[in-house]
C-alpha atoms as a PDB file:
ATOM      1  CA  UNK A   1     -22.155   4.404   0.321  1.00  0.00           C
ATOM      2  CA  UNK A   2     -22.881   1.509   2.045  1.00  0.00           C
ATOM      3  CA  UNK A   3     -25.034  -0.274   4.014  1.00  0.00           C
ATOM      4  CA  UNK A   4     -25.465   1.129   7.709  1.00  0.00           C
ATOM      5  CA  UNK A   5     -27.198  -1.444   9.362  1.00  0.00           C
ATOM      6  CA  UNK A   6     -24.673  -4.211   7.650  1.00  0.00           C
ATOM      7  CA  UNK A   7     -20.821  -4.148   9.911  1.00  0.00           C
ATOM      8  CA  UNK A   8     -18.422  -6.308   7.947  1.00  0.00           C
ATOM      9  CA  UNK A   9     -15.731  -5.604  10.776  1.00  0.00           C
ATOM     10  CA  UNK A  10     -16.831  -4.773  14.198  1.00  0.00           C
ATOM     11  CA  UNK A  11     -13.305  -5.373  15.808  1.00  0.00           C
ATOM     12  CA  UNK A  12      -9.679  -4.013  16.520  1.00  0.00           C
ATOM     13  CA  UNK A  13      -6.449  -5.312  16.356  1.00  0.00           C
ATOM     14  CA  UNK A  14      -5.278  -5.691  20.065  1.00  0.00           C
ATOM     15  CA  UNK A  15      -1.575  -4.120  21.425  1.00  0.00           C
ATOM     16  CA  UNK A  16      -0.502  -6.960  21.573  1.00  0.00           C
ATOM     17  CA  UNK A  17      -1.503  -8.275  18.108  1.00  0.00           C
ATOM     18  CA  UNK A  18      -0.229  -4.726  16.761  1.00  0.00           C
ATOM     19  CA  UNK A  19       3.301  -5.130  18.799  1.00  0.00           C
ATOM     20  CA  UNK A  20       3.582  -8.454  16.896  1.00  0.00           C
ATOM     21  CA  UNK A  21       2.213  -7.305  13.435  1.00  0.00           C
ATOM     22  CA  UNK A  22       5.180  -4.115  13.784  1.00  0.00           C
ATOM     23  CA  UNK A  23       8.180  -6.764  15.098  1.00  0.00           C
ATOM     24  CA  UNK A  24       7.303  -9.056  12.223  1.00  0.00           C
ATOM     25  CA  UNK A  25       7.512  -6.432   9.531  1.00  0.00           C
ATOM     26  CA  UNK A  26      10.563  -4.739  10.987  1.00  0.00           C
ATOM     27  CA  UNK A  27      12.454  -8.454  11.430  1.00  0.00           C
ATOM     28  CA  UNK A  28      11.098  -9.048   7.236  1.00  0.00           C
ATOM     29  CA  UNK A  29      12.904  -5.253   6.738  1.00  0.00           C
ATOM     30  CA  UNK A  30      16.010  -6.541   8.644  1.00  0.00           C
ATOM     31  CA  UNK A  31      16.779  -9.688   6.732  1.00  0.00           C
ATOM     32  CA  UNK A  32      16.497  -7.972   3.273  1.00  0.00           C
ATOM     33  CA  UNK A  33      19.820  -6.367   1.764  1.00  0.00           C
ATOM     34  CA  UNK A  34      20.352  -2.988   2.281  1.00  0.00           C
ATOM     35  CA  UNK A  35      19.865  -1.052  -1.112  1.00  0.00           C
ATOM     36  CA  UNK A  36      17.449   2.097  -2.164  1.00  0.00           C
ATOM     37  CA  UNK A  37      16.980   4.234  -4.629  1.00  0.00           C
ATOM     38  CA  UNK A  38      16.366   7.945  -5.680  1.00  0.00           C
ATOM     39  CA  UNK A  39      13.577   9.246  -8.200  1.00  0.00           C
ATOM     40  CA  UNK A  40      16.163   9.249 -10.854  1.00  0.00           C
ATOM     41  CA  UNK A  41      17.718   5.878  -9.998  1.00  0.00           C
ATOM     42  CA  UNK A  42      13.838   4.544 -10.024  1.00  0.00           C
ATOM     43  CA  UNK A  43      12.743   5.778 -13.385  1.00  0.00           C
ATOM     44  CA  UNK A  44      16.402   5.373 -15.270  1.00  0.00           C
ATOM     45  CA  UNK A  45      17.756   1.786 -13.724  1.00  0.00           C
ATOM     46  CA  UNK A  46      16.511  -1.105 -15.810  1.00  0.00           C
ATOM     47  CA  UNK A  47      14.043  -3.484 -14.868  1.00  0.00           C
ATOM     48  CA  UNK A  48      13.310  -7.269 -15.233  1.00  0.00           C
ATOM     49  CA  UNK A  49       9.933  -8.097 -16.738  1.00  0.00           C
ATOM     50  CA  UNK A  50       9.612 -11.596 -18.325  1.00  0.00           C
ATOM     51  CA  UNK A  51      11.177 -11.337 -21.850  1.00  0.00           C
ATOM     52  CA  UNK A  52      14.377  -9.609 -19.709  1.00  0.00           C
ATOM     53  CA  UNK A  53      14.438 -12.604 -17.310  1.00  0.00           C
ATOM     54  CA  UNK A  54      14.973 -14.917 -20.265  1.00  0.00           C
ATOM     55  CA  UNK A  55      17.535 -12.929 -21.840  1.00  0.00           C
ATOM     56  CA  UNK A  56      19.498 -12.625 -18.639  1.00  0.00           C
ATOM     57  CA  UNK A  57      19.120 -16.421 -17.969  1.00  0.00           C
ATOM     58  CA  UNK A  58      20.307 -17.254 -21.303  1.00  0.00           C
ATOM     59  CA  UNK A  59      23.301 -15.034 -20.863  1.00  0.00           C
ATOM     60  CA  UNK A  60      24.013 -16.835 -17.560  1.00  0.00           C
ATOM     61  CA  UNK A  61      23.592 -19.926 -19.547  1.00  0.00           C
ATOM     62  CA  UNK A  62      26.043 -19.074 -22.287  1.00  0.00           C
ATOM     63  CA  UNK A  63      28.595 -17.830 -19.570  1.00  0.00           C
ATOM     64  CA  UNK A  64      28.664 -21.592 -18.432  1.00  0.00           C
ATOM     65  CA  UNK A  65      28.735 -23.068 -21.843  1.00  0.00           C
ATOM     66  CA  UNK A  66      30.849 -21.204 -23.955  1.00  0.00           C
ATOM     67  CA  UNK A  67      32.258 -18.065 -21.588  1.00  0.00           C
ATOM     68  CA  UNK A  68      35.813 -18.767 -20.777  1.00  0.00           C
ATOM     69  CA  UNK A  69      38.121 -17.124 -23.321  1.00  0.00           C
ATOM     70  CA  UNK A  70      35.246 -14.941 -24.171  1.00  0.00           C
ATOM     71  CA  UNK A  71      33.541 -13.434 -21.057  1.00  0.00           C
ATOM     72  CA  UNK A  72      36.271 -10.697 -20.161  1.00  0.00           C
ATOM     73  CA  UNK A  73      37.368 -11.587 -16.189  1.00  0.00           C
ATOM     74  CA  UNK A  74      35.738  -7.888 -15.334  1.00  0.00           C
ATOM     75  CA  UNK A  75      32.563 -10.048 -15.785  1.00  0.00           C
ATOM     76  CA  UNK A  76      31.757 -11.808 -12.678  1.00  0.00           C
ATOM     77  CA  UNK A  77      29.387 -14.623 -13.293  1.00  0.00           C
ATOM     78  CA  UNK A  78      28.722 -15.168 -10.138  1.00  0.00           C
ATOM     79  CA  UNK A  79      27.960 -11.710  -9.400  1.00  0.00           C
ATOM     80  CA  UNK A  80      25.365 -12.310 -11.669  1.00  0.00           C
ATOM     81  CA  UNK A  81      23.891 -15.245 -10.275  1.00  0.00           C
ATOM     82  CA  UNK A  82      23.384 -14.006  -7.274  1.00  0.00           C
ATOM     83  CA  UNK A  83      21.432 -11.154  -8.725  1.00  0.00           C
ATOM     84  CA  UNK A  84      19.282 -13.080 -10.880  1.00  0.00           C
ATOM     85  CA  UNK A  85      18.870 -15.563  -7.728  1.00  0.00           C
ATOM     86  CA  UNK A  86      18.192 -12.661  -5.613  1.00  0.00           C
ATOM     87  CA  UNK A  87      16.255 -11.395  -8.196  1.00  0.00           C
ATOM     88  CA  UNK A  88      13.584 -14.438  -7.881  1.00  0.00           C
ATOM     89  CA  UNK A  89      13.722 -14.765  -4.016  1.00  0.00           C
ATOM     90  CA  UNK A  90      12.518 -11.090  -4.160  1.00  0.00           C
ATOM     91  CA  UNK A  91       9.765 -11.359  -6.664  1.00  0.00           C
ATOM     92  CA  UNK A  92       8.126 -14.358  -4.154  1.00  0.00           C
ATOM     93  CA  UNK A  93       8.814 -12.016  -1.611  1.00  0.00           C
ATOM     94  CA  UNK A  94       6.901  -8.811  -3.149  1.00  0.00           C
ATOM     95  CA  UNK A  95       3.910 -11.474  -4.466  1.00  0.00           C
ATOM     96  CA  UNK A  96       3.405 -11.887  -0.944  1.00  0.00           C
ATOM     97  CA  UNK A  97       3.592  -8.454   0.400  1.00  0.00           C
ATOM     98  CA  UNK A  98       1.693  -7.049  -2.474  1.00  0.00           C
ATOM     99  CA  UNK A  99      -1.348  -9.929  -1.692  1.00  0.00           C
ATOM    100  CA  UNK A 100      -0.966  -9.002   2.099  1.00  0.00           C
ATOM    101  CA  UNK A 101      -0.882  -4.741   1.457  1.00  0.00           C
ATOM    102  CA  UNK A 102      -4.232  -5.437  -0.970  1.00  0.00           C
ATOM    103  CA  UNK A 103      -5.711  -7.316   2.060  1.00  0.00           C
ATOM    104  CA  UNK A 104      -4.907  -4.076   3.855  1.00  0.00           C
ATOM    105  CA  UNK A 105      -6.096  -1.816   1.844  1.00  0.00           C
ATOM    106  CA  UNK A 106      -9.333  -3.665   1.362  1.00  0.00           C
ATOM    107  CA  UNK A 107      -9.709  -3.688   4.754  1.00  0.00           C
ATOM    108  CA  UNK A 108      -8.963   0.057   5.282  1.00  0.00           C
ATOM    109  CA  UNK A 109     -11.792   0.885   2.836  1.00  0.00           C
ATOM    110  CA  UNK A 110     -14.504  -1.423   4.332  1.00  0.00           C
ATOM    111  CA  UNK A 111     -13.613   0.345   8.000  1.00  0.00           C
ATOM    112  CA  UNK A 112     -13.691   3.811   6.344  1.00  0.00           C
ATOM    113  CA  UNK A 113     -16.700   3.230   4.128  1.00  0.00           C
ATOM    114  CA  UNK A 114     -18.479   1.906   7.506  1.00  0.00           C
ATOM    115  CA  UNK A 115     -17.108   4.768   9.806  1.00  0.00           C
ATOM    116  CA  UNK A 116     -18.140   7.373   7.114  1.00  0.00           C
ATOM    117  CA  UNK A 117     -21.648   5.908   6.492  1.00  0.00           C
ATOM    118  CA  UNK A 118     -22.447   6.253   9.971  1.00  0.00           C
ATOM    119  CA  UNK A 119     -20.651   9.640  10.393  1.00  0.00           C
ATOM    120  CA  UNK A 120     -22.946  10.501   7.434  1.00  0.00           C
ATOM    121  CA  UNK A 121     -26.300   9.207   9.202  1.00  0.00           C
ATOM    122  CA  UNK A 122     -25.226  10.932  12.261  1.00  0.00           C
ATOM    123  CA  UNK A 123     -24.418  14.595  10.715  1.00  0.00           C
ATOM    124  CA  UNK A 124     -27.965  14.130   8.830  1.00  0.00           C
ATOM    125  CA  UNK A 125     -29.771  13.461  12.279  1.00  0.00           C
ATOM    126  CA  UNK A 126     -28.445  16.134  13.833  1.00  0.00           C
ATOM    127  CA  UNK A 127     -29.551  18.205  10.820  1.00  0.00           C
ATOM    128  CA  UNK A 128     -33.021  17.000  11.024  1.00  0.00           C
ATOM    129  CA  UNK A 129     -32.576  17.626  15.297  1.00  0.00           C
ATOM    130  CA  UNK A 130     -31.933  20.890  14.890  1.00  0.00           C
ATOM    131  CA  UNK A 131     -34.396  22.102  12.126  1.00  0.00           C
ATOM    132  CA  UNK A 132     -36.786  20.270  14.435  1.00  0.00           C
ATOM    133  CA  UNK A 133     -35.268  22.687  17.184  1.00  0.00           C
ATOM    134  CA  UNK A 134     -34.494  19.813  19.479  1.00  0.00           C
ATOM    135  CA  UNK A 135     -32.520  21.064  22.478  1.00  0.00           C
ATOM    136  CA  UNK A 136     -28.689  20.496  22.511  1.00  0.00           C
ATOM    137  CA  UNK A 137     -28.598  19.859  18.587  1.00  0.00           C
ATOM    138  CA  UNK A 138     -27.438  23.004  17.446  1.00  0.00           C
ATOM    139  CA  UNK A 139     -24.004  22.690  18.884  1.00  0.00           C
ATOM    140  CA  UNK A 140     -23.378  19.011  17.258  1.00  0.00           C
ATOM    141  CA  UNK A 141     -24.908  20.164  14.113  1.00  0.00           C
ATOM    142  CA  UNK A 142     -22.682  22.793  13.810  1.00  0.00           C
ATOM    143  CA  UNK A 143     -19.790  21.468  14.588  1.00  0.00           C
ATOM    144  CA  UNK A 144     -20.249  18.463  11.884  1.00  0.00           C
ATOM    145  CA  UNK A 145     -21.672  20.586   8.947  1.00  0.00           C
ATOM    146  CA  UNK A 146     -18.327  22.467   9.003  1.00  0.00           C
ATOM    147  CA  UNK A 147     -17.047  19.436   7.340  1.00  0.00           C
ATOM    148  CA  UNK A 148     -19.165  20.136   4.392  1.00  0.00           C
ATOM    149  CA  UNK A 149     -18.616  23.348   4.190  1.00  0.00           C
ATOM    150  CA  UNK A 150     -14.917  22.696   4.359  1.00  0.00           C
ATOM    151  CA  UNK A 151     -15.844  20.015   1.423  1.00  0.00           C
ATOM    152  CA  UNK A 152     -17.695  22.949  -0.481  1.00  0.00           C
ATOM    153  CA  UNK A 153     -14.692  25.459  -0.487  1.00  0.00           C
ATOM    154  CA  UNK A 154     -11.944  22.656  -1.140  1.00  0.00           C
ATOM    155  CA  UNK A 155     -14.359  21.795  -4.903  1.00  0.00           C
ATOM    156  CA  UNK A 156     -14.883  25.438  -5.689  1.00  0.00           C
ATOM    157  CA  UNK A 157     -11.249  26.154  -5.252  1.00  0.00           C
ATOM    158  CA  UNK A 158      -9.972  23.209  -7.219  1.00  0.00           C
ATOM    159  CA  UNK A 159     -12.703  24.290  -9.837  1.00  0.00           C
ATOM    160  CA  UNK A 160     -11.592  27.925 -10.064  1.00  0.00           C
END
């Protein structure tokens, strides 16, 4: 829980800042190829970790060196070299995004963390308001413990 008196972000992004932020991912989603995948594709398609980077390189390599009269002509090398250079120009790419969508995220939980502390504090005042009986406290305090209570039934149903 943290702090309620400390606001690590006390700001918004403006429309016009958001309008920007939304054009510039879009125009990054336009100059990509087009290409997706199904659950199937995802988990039965090979990937490219390190050791599989070298091995493909090397094969490139050996296509150069020693390929003709070997390498059938079904195999396009440069097929191939535009994946593997695709390959790279995407993996800078993603390093970048992934960095950016941490920043995000971080952000997202230090607004959230903030927001709920004080939602917190605020349900627990109006607790204390009306067990004190204070006029007009009822109503809020009401309304906010449903939360909890809708908390309460969502654990004992997952626990059943």
């Amino acid at each position: 829980m943290g702090n309620m008196t400390e606001n690590r972000l006390n700001t918004t992004i403006i429309a016009a800042d958001m309008t920007i932020i939304n054009s510039s991912i879009a125009a990054i989603a336009a100059k990509l190829p087009t290409g997706s995948l199904d659950e199937n594709q995802r988990d039965t398609m090979l990937g490219m970790d390190v050791e599989n980077k070298v091995f493909a390189e090397d094969a490139m390599n050996e296509i150069g060196i020693s390929g003709t009269g070997i390498i059938p002509p079904f195999i396009n090398a440069t097929f191939m070299q535009n994946d593997l250079t695709l390959f790279e120009q995407l993996d800078v790419i993603e390093a970048a995004l992934l960095n950016l969508l941490q920043k995000v995220s971080d952000l997202k939980r230090i607004t959230a963390d903030e927001a709920m502390t004080a939602a917190n504090a605020i349900y627990k005042i109006y607790e204390m308001a009306n067990l004190a009986g204070i006029p007009g406290a009822k109503q809020g305090y009401e309304k906010l413990k449903a939360r909890y209570a809708r908390q309460s039934a969502n654990k004992a149903v997952g626990n059943a």
